[in-house]
C-alpha atoms as a PDB file:
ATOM      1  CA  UNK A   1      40.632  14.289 -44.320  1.00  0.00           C
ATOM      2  CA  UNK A   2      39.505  13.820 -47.908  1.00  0.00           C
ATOM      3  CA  UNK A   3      41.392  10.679 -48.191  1.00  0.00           C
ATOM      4  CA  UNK A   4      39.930   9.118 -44.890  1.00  0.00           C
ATOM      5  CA  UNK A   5      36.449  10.382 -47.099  1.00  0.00           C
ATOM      6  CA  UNK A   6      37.278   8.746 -50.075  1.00  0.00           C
ATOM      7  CA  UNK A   7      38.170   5.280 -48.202  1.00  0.00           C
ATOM      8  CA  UNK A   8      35.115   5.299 -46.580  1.00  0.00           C
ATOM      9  CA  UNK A   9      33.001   6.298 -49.245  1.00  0.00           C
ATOM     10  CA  UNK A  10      34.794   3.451 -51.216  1.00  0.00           C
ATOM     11  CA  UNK A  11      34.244   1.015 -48.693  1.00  0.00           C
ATOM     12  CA  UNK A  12      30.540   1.861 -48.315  1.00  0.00           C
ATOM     13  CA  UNK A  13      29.894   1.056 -52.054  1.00  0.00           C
ATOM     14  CA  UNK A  14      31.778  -2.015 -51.802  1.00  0.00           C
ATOM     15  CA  UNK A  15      29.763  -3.539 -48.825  1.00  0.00           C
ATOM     16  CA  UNK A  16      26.516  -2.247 -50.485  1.00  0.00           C
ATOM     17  CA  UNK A  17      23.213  -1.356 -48.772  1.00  0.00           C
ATOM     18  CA  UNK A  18      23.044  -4.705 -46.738  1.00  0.00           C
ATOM     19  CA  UNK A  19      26.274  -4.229 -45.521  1.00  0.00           C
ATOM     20  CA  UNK A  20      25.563  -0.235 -44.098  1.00  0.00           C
ATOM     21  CA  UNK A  21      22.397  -1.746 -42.776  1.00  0.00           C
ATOM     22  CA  UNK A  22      24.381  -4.349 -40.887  1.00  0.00           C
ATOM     23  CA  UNK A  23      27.201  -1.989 -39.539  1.00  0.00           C
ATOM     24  CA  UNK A  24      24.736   0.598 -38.567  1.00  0.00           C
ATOM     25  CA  UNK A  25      22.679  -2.644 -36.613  1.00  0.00           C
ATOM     26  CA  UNK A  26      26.497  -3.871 -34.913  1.00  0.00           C
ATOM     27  CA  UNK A  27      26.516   0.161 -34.066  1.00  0.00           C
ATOM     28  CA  UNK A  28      23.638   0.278 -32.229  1.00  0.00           C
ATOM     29  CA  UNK A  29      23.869  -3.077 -30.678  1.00  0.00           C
ATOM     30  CA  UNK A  30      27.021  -1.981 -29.087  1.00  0.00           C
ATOM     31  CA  UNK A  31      25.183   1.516 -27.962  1.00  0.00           C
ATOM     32  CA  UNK A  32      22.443  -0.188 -26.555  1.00  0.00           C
ATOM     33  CA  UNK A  33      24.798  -2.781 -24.489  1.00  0.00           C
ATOM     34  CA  UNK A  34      26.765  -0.305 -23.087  1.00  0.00           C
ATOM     35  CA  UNK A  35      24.350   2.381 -22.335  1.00  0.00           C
ATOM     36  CA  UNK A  36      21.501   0.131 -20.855  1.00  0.00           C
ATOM     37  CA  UNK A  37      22.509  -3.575 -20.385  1.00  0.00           C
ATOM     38  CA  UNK A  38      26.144  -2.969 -18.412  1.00  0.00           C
ATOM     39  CA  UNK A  39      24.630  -0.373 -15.850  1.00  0.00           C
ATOM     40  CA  UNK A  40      21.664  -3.200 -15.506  1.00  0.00           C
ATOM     41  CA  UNK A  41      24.236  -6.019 -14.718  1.00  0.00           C
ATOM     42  CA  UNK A  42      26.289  -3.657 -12.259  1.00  0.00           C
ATOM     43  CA  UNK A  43      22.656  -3.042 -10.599  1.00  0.00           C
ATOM     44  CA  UNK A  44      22.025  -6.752 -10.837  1.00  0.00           C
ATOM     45  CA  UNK A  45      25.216  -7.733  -9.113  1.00  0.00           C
ATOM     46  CA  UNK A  46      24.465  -5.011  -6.004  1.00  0.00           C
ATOM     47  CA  UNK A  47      20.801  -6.541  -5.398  1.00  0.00           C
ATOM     48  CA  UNK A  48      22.322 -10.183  -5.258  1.00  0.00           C
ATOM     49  CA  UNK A  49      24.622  -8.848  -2.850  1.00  0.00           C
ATOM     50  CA  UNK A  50      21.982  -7.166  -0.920  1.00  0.00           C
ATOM     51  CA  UNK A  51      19.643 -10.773  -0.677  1.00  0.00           C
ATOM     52  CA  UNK A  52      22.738 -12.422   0.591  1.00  0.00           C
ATOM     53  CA  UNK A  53      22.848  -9.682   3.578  1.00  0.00           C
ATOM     54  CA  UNK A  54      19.412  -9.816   4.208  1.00  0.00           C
ATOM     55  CA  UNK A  55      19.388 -13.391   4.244  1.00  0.00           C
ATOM     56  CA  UNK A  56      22.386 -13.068   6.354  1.00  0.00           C
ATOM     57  CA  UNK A  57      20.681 -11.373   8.954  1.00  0.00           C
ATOM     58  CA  UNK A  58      17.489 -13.176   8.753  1.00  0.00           C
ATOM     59  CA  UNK A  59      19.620 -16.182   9.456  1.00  0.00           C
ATOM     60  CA  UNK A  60      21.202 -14.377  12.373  1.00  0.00           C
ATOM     61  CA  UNK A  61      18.136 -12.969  13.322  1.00  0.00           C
ATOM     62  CA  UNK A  62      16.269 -16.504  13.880  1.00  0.00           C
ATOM     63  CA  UNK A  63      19.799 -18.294  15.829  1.00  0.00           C
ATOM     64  CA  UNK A  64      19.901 -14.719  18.080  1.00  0.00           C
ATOM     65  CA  UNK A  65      15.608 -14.158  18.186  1.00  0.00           C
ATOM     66  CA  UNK A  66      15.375 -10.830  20.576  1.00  0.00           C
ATOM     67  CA  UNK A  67      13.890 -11.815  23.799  1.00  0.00           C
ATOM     68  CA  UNK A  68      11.413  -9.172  25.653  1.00  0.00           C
ATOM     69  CA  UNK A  69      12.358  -9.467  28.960  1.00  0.00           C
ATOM     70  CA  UNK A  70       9.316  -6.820  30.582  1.00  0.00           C
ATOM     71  CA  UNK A  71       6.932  -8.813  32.665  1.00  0.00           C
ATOM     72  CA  UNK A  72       3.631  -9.951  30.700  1.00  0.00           C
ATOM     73  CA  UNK A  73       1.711  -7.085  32.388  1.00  0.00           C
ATOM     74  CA  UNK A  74       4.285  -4.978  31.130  1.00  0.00           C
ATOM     75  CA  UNK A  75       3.654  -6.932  27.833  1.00  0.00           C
ATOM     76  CA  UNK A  76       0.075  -6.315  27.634  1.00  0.00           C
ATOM     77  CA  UNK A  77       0.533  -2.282  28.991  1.00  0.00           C
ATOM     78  CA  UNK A  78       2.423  -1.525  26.346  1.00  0.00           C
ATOM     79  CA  UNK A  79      -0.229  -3.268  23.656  1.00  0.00           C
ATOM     80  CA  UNK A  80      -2.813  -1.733  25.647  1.00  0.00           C
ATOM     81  CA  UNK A  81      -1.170   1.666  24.454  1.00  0.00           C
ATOM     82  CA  UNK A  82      -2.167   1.641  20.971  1.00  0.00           C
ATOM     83  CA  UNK A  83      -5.788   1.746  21.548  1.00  0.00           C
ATOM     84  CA  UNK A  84      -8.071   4.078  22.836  1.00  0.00           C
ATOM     85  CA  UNK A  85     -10.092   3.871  25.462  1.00  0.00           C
ATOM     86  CA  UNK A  86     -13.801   3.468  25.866  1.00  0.00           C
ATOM     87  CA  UNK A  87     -14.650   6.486  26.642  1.00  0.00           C
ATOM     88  CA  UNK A  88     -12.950   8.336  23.528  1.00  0.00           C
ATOM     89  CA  UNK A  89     -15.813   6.699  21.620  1.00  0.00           C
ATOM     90  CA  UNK A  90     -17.785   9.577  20.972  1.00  0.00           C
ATOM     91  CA  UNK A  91     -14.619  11.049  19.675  1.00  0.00           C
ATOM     92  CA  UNK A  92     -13.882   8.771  17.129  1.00  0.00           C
ATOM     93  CA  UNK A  93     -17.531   8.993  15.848  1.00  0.00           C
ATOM     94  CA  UNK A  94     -16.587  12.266  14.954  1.00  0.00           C
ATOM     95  CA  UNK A  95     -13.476  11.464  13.382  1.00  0.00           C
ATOM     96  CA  UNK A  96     -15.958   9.147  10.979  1.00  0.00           C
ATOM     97  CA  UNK A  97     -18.355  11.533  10.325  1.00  0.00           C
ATOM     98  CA  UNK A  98     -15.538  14.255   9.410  1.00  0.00           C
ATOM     99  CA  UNK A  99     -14.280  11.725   6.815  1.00  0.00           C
ATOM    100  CA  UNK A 100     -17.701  11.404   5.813  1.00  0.00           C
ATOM    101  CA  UNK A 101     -18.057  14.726   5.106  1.00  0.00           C
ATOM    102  CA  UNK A 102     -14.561  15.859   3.850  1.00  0.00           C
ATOM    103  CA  UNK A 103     -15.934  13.167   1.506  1.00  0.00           C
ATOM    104  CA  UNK A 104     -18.798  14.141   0.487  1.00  0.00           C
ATOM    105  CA  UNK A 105     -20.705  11.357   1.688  1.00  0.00           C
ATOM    106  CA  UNK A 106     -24.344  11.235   3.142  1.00  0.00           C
ATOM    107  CA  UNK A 107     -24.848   9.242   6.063  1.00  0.00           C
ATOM    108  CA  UNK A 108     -28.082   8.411   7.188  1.00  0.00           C
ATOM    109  CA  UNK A 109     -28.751   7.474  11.170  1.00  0.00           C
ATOM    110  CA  UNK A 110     -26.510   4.520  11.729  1.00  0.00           C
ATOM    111  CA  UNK A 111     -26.093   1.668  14.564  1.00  0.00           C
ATOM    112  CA  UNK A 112     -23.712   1.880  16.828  1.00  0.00           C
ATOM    113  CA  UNK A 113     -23.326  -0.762  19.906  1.00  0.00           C
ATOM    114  CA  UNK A 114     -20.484  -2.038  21.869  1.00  0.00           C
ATOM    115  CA  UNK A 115     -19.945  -5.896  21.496  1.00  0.00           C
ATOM    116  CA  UNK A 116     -18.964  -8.356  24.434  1.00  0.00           C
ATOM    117  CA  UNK A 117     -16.039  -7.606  26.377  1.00  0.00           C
ATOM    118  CA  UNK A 118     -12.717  -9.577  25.372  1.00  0.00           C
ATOM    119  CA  UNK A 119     -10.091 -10.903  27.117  1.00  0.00           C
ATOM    120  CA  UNK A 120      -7.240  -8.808  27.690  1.00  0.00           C
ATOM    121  CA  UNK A 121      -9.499  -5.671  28.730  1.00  0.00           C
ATOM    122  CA  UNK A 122     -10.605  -5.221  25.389  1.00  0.00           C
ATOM    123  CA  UNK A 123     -14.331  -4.535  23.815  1.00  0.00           C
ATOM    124  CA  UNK A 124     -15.305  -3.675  20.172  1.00  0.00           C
ATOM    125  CA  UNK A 125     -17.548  -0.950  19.307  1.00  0.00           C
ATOM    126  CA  UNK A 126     -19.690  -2.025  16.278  1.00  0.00           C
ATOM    127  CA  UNK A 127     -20.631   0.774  13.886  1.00  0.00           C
ATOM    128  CA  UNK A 128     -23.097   0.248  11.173  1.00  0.00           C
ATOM    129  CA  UNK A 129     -23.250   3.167   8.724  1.00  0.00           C
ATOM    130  CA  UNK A 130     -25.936   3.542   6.063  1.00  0.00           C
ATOM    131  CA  UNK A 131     -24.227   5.622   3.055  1.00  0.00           C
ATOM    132  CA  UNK A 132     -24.758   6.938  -0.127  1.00  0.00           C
ATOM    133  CA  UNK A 133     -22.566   8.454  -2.799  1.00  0.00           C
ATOM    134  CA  UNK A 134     -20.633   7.317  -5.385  1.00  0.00           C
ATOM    135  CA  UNK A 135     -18.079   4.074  -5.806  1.00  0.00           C
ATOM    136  CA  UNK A 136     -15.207   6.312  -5.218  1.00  0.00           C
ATOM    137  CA  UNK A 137     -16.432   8.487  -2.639  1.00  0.00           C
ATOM    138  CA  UNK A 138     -17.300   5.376  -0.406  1.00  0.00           C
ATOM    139  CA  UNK A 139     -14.159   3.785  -1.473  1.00  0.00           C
ATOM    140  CA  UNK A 140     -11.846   7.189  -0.231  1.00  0.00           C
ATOM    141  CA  UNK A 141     -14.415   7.244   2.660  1.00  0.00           C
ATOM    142  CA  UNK A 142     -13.844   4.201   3.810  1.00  0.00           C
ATOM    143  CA  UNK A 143      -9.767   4.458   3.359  1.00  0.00           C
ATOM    144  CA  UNK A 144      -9.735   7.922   5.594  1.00  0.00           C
ATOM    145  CA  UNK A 145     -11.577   6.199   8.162  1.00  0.00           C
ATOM    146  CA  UNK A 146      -9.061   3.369   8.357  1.00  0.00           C
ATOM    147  CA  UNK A 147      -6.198   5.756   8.143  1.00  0.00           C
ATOM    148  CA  UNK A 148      -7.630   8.076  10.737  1.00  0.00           C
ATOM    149  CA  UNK A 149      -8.496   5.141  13.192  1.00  0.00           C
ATOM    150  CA  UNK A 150      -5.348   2.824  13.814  1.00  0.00           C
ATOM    151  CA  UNK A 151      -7.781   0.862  15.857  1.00  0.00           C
ATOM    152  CA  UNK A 152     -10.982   0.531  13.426  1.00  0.00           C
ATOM    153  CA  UNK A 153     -11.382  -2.717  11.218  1.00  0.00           C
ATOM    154  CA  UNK A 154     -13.380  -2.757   7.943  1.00  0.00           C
ATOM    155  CA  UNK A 155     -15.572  -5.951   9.025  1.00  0.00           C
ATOM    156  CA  UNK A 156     -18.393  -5.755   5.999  1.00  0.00           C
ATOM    157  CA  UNK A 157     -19.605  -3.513   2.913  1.00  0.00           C
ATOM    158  CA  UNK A 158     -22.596  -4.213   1.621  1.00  0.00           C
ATOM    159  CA  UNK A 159     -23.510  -2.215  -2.039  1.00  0.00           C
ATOM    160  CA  UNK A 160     -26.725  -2.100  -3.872  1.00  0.00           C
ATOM    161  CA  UNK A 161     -27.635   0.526  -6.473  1.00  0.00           C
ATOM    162  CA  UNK A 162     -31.462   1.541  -7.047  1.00  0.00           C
ATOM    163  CA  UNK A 163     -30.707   1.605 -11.261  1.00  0.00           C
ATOM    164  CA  UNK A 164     -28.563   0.372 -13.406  1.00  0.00           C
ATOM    165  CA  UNK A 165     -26.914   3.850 -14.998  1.00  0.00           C
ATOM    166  CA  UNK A 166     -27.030   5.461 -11.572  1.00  0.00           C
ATOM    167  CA  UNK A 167     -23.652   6.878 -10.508  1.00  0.00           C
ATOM    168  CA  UNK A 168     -24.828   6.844  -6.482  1.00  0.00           C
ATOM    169  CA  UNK A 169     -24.394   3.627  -4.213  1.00  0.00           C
ATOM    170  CA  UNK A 170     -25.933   2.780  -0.903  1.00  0.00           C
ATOM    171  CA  UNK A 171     -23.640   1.176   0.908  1.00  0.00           C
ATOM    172  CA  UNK A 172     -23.690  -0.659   4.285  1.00  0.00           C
ATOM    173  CA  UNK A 173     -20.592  -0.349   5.955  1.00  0.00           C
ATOM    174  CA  UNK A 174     -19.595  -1.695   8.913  1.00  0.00           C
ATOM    175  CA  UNK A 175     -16.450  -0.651  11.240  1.00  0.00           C
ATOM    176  CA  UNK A 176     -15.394  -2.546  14.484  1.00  0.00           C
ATOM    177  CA  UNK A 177     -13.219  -0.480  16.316  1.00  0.00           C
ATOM    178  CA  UNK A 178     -10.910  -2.195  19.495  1.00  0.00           C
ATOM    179  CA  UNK A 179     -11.022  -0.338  22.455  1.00  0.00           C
ATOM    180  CA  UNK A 180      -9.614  -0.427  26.298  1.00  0.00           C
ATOM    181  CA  UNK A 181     -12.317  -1.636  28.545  1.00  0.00           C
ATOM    182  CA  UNK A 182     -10.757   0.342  31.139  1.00  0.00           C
ATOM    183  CA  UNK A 183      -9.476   3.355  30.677  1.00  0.00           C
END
């Protein structure tokens, strides 16, 4: 063991302090390479395979397209499904006004009136809510709403702040929300 000290001792005088510098660089080079950039290629290698299948079966997809074969009333039953119905409109005003207030929002009185009727049975219900609070409270507000109503669309917001250095927003905010005609 002393000899295999000696040599190397001997050899790291000969190559001088460049030389350690550049073995210890080659060293880590080859660390690096094997520890990040191999497991990187093998990853590499599995997502081109994984394109390839998904373009595969997009390919597939669009020669073999899936054909519904219900009847359109079946069709339009089925979409019909996903929203409420008219008459659950008091009930989803109170869905808003929890988020409002799990949210620490004000509302003041707002507008609420039910648009034309569409075709395919459906009408909107316009809401038009008057709120203040802070950026972030309307933002999360306005997010709970939209996660708690499937149906509800975000159709304008409106902000306007009384001073500059304020931290509270009014806000006009303005939900459509699709509904059944019938229910």
């Amino acid at each position: 063991m002393n000899r295999f000290i000696w040599i190397a001792t001997r050899q790291m005088k000969n190559i001088g302090l460049t030389g350690m510098a550049g073995v210890v660089l080659v060293a880590l080079g080859i660390a690096v390479y094997l520890g990040a950039v191999l497991p990187q290629q093998a990853r590499s290698v599995q997502l081109t395979q994984d394109v390839a299948e998904a373009q595969a079966r997009r390919k597939n997809a669009q020669l073999n397209p899936v054909v519904d074969t219900r009847s359109p009333e079946a069709q339009l039953h089925v979409f019909h499904e996903f929203f409420p119905a008219r008459q659950e409109a008091p009930k989803l005003l109170k869905t808003i006004y929890r988020a409002a207030n799990a949210g620490s929002i004000s509302l003041a009185e707002g507008e609420y009136k039910y648009g034309a009727g569409m075709p395919g049975g459906m009408v909107v219900y316009q809401v038009d809510l008057p709120v203040r609070g802070s950026y972030v409270q309307i933002r999360k507000f306005i997010v709970k709403v939209m996660n708690s109503l499937p149906s509800a669309a975000l159709a304008e917001v409106s902000f306007k702040r009384e001073m500059v250095g304020s931290g509270q927003l009014e806000a006009m905010v303005r939900f459509k929300i699709y509904l059944v005609a019938a229910g």
